[in-house]
PDB file of N, CA and C in Angstrom:
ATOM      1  N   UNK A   1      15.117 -69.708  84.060  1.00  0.00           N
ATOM      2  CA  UNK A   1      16.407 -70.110  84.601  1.00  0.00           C
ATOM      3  C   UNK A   1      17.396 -70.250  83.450  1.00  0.00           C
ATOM      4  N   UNK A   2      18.998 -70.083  83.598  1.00  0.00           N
ATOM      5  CA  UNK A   2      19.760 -69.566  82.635  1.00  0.00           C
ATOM      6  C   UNK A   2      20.501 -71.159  82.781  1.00  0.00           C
ATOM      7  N   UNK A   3      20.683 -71.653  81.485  1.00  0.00           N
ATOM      8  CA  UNK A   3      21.767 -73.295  81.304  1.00  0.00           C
ATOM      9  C   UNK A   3      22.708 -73.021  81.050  1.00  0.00           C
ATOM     10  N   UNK A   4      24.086 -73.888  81.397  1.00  0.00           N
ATOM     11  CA  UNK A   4      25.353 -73.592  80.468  1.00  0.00           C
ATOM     12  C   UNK A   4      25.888 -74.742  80.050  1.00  0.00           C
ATOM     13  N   UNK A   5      26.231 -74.245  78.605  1.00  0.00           N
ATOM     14  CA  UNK A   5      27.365 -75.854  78.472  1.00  0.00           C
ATOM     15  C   UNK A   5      28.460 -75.922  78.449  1.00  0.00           C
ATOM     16  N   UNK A   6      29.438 -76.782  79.380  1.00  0.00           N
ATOM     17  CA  UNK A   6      30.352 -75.892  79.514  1.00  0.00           C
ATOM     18  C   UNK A   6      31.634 -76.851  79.119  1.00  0.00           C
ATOM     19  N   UNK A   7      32.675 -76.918  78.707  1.00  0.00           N
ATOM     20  CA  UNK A   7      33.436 -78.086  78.112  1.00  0.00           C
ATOM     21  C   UNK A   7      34.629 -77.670  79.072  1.00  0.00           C
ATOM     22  N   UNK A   8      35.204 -78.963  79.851  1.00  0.00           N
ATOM     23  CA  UNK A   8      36.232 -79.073  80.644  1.00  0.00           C
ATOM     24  C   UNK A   8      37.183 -79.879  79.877  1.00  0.00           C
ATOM     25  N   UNK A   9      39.125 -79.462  80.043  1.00  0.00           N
ATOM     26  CA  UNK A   9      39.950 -80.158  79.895  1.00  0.00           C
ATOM     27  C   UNK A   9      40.622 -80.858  80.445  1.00  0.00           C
ATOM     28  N   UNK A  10      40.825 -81.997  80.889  1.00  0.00           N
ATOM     29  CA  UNK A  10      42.139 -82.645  81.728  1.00  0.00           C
ATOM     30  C   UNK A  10      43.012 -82.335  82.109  1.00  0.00           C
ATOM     31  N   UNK A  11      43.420 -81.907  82.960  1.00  0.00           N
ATOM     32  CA  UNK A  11      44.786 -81.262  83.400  1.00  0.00           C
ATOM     33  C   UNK A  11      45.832 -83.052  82.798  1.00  0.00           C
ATOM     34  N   UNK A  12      45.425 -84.017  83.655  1.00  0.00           N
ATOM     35  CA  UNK A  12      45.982 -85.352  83.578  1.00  0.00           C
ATOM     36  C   UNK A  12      46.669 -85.474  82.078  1.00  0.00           C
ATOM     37  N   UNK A  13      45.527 -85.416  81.132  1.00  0.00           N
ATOM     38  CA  UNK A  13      45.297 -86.282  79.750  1.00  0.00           C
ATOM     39  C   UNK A  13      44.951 -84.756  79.121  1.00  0.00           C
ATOM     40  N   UNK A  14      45.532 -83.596  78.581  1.00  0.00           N
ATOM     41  CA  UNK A  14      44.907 -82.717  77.892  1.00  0.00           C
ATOM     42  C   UNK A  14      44.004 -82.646  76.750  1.00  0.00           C
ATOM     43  N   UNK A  15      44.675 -84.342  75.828  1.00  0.00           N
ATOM     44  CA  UNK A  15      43.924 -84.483  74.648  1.00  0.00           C
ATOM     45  C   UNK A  15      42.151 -84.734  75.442  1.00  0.00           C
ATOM     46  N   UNK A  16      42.089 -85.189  76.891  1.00  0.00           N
ATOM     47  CA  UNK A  16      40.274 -85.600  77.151  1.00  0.00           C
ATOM     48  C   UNK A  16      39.610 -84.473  77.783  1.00  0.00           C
ATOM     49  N   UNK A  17      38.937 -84.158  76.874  1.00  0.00           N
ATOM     50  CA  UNK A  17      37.646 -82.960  76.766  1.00  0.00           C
ATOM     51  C   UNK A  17      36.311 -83.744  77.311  1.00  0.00           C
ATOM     52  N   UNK A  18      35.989 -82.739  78.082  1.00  0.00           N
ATOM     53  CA  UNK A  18      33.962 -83.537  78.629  1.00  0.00           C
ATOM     54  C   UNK A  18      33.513 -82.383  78.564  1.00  0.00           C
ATOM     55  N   UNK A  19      32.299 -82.389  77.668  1.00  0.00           N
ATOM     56  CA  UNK A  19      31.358 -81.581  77.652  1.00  0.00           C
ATOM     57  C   UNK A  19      29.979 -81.793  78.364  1.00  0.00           C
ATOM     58  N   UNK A  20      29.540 -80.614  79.217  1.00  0.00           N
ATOM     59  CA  UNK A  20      28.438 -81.031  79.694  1.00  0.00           C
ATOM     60  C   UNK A  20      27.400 -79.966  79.748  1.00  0.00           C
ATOM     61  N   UNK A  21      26.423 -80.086  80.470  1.00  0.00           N
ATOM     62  CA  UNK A  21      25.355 -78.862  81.071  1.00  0.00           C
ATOM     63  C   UNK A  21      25.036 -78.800  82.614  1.00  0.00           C
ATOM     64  N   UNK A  22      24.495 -77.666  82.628  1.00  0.00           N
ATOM     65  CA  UNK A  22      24.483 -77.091  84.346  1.00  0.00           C
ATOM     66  C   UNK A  22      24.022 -75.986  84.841  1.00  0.00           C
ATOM     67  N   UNK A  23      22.866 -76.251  85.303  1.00  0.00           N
ATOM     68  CA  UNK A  23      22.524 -74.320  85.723  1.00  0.00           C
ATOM     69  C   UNK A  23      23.445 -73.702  86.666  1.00  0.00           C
ATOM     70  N   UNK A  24      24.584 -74.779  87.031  1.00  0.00           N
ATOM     71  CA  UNK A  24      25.601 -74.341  88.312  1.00  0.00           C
ATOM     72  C   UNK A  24      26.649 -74.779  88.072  1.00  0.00           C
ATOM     73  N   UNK A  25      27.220 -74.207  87.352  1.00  0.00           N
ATOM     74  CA  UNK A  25      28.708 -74.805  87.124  1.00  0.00           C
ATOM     75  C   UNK A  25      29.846 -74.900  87.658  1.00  0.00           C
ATOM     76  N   UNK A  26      30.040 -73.416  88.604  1.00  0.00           N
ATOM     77  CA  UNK A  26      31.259 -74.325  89.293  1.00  0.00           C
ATOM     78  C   UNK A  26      31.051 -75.190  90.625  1.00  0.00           C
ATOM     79  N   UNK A  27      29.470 -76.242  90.804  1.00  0.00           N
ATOM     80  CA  UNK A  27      30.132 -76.751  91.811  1.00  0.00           C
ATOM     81  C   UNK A  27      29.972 -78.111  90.813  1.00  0.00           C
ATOM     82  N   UNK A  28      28.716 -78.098  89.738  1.00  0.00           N
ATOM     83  CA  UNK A  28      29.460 -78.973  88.905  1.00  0.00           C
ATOM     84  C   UNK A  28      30.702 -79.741  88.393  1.00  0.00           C
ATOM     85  N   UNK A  29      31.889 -78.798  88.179  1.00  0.00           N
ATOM     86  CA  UNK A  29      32.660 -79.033  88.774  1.00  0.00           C
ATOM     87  C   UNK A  29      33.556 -78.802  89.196  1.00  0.00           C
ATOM     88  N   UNK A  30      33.548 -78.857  90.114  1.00  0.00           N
ATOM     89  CA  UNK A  30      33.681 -79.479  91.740  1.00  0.00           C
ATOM     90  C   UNK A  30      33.525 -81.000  92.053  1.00  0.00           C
ATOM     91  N   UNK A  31      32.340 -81.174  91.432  1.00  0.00           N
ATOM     92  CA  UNK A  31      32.046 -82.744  91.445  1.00  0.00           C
ATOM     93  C   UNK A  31      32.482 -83.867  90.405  1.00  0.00           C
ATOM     94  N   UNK A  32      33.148 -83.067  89.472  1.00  0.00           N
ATOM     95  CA  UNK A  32      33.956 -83.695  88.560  1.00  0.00           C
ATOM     96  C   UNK A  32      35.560 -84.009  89.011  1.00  0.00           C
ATOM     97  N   UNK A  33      36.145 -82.899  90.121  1.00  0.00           N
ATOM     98  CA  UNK A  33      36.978 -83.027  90.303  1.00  0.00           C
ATOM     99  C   UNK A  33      36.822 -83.809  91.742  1.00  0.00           C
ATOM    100  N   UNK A  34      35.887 -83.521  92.252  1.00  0.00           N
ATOM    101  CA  UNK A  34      35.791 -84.586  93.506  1.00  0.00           C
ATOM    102  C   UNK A  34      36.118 -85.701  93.322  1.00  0.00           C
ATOM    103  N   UNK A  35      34.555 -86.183  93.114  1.00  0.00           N
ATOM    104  CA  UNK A  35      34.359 -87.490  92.952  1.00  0.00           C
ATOM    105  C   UNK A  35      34.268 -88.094  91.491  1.00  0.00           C
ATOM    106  N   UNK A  36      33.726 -87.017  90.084  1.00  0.00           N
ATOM    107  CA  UNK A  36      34.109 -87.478  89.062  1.00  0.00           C
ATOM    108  C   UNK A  36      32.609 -88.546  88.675  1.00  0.00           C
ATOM    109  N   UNK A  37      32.564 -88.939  87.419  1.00  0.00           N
ATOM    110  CA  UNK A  37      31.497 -89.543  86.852  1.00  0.00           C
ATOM    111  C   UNK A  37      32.003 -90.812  85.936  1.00  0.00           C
ATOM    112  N   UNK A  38      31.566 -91.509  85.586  1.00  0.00           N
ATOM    113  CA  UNK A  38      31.957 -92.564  85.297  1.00  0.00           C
ATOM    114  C   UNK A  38      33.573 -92.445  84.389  1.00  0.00           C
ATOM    115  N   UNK A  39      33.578 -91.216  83.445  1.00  0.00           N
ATOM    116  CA  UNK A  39      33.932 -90.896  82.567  1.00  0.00           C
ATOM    117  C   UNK A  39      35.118 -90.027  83.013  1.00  0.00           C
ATOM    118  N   UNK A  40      34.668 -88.914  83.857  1.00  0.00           N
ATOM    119  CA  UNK A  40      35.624 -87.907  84.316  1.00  0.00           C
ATOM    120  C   UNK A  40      36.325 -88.321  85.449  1.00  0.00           C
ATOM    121  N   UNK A  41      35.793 -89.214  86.183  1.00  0.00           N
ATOM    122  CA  UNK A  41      36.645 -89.742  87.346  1.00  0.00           C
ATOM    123  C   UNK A  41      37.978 -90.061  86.857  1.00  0.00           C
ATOM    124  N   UNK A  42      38.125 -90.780  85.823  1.00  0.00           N
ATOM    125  CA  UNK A  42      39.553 -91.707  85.562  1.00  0.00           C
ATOM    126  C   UNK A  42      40.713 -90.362  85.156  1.00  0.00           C
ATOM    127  N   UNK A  43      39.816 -89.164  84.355  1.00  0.00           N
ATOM    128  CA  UNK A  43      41.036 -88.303  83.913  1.00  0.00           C
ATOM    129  C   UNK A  43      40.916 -87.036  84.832  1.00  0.00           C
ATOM    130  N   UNK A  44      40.463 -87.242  86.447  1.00  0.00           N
ATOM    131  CA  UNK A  44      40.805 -85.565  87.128  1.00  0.00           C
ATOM    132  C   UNK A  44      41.970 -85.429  87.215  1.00  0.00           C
ATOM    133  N   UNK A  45      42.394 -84.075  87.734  1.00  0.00           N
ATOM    134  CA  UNK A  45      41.430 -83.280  87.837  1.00  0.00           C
ATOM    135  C   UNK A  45      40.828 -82.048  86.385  1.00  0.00           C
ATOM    136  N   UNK A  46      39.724 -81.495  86.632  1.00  0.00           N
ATOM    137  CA  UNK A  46      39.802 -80.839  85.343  1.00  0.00           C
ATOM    138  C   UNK A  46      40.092 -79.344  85.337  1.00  0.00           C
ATOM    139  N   UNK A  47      39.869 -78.510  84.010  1.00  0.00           N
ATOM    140  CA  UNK A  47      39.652 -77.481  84.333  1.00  0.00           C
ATOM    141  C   UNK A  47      38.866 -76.896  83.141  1.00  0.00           C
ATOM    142  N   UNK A  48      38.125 -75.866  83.663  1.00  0.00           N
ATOM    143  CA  UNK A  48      36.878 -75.217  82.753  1.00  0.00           C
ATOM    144  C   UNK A  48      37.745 -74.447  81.688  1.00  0.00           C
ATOM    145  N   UNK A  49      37.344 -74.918  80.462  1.00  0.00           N
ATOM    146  CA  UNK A  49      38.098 -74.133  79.374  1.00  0.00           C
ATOM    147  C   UNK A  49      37.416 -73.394  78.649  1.00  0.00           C
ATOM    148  N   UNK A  50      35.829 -73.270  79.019  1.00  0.00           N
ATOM    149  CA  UNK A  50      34.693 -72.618  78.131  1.00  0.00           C
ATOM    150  C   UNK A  50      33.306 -72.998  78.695  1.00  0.00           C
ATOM    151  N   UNK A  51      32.582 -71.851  78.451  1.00  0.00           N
ATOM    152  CA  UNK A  51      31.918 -71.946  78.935  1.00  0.00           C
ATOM    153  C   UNK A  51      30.217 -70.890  78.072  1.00  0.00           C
ATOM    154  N   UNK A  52      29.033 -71.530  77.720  1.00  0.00           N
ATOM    155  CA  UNK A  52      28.079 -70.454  77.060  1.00  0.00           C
ATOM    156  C   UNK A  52      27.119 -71.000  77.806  1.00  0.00           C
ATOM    157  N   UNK A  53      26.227 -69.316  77.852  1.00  0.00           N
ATOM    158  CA  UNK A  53      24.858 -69.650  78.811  1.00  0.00           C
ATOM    159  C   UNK A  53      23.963 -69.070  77.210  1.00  0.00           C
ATOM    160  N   UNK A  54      22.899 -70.162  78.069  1.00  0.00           N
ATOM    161  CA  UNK A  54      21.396 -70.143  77.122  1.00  0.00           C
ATOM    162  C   UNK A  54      20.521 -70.178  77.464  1.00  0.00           C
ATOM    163  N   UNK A  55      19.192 -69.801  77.467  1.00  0.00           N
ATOM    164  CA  UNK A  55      17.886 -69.451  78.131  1.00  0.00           C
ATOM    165  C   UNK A  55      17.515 -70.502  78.719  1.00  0.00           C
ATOM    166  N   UNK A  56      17.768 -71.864  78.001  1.00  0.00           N
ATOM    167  CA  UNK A  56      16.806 -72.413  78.786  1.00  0.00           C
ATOM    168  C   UNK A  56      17.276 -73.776  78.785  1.00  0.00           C
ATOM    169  N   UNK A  57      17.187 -74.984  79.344  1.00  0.00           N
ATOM    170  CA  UNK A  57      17.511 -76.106  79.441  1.00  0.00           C
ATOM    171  C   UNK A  57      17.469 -77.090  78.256  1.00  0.00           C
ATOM    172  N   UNK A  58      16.488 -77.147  77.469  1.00  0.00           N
ATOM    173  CA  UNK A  58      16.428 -77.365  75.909  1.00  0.00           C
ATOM    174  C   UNK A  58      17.362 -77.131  74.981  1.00  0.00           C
ATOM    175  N   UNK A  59      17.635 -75.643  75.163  1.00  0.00           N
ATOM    176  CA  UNK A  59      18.649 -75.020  74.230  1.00  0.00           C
ATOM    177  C   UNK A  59      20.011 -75.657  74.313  1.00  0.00           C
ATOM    178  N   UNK A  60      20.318 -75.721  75.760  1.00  0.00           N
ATOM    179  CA  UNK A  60      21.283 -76.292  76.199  1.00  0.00           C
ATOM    180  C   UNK A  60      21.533 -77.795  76.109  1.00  0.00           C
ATOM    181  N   UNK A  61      20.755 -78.542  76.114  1.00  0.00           N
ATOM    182  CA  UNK A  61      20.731 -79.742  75.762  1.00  0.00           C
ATOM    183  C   UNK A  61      20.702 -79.949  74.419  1.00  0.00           C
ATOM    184  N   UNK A  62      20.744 -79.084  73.191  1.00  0.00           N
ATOM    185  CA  UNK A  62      20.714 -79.059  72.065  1.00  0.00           C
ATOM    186  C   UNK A  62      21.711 -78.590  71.525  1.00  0.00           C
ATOM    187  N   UNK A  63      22.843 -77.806  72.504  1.00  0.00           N
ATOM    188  CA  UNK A  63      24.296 -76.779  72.088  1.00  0.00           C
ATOM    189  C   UNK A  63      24.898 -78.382  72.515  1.00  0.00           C
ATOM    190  N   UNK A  64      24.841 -78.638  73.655  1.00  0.00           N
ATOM    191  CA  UNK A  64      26.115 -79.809  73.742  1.00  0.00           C
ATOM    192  C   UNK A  64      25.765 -81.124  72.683  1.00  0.00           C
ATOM    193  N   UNK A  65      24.597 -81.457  72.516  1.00  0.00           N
ATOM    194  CA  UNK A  65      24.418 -82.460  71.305  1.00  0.00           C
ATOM    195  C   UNK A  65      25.182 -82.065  70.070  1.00  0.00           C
ATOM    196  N   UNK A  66      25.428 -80.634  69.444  1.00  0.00           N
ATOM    197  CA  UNK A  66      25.885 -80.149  68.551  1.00  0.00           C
ATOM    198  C   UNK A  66      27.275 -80.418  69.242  1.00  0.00           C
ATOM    199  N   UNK A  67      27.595 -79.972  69.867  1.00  0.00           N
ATOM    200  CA  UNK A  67      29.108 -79.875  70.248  1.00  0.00           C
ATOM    201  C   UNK A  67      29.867 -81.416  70.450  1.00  0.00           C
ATOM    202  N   UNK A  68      28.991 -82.088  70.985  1.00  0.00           N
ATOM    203  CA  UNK A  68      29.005 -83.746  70.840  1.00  0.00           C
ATOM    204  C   UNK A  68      29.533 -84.592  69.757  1.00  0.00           C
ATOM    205  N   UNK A  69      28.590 -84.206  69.041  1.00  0.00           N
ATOM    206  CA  UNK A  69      27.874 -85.106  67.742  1.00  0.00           C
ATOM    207  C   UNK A  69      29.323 -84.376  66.728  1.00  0.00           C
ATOM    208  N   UNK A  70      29.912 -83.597  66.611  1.00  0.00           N
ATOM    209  CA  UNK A  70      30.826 -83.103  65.905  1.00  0.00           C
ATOM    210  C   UNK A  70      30.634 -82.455  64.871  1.00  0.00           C
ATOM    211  N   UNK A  71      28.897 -81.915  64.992  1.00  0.00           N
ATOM    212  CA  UNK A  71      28.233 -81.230  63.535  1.00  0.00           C
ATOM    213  C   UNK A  71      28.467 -79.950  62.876  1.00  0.00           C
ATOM    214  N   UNK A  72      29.666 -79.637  64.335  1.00  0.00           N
ATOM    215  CA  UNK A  72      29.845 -78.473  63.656  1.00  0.00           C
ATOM    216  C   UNK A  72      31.019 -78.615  62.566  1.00  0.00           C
ATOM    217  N   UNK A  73      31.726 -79.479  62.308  1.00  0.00           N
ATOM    218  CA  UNK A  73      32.982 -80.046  61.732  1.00  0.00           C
ATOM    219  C   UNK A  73      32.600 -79.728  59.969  1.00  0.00           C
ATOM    220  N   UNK A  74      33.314 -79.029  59.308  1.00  0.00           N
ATOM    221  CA  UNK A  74      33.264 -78.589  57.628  1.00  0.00           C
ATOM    222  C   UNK A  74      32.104 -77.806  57.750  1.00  0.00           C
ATOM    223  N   UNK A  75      31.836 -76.813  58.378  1.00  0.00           N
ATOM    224  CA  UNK A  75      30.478 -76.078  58.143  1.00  0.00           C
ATOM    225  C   UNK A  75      31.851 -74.527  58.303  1.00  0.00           C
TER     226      UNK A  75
END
């Protein structure tokens, strides 16, 4: 099965970015713009600004930790 991580922008607040994962992303969100998560609720609605698929759920949970964590920053 194929993961993605996919980083949404705020339409609301442009500076608030959420990065996440999903073998299904657009109803993912969908549910960000629905109903929203603790985090994304306060700044909908969003919109998908990017998006990478990776083999496998691991991988993917290891691209958004990088993308997270800010490790890619001076490399």
């Amino acid at each position: 099965m194929k993961y993605y991580v996919y980083i949404l922008r705020s339409r609301k607040n442009p500076a608030k970015t959420y990065i996440g994962i999903s073998d299904d992303v657009p109803t993912r969100v969908k549910k960000h713009n629905d109903s929203g998560t603790k985090y994304t609720a306060t700044h909908r609605s969003w919109e998908l600004v990017a998006i990478v698929g990776v083999p496998s759920k691991s991988h993917a949970a290891r691209l958004e930790k990088y993308f997270k964590t800010g490790s890619s920053q001076g490399r």
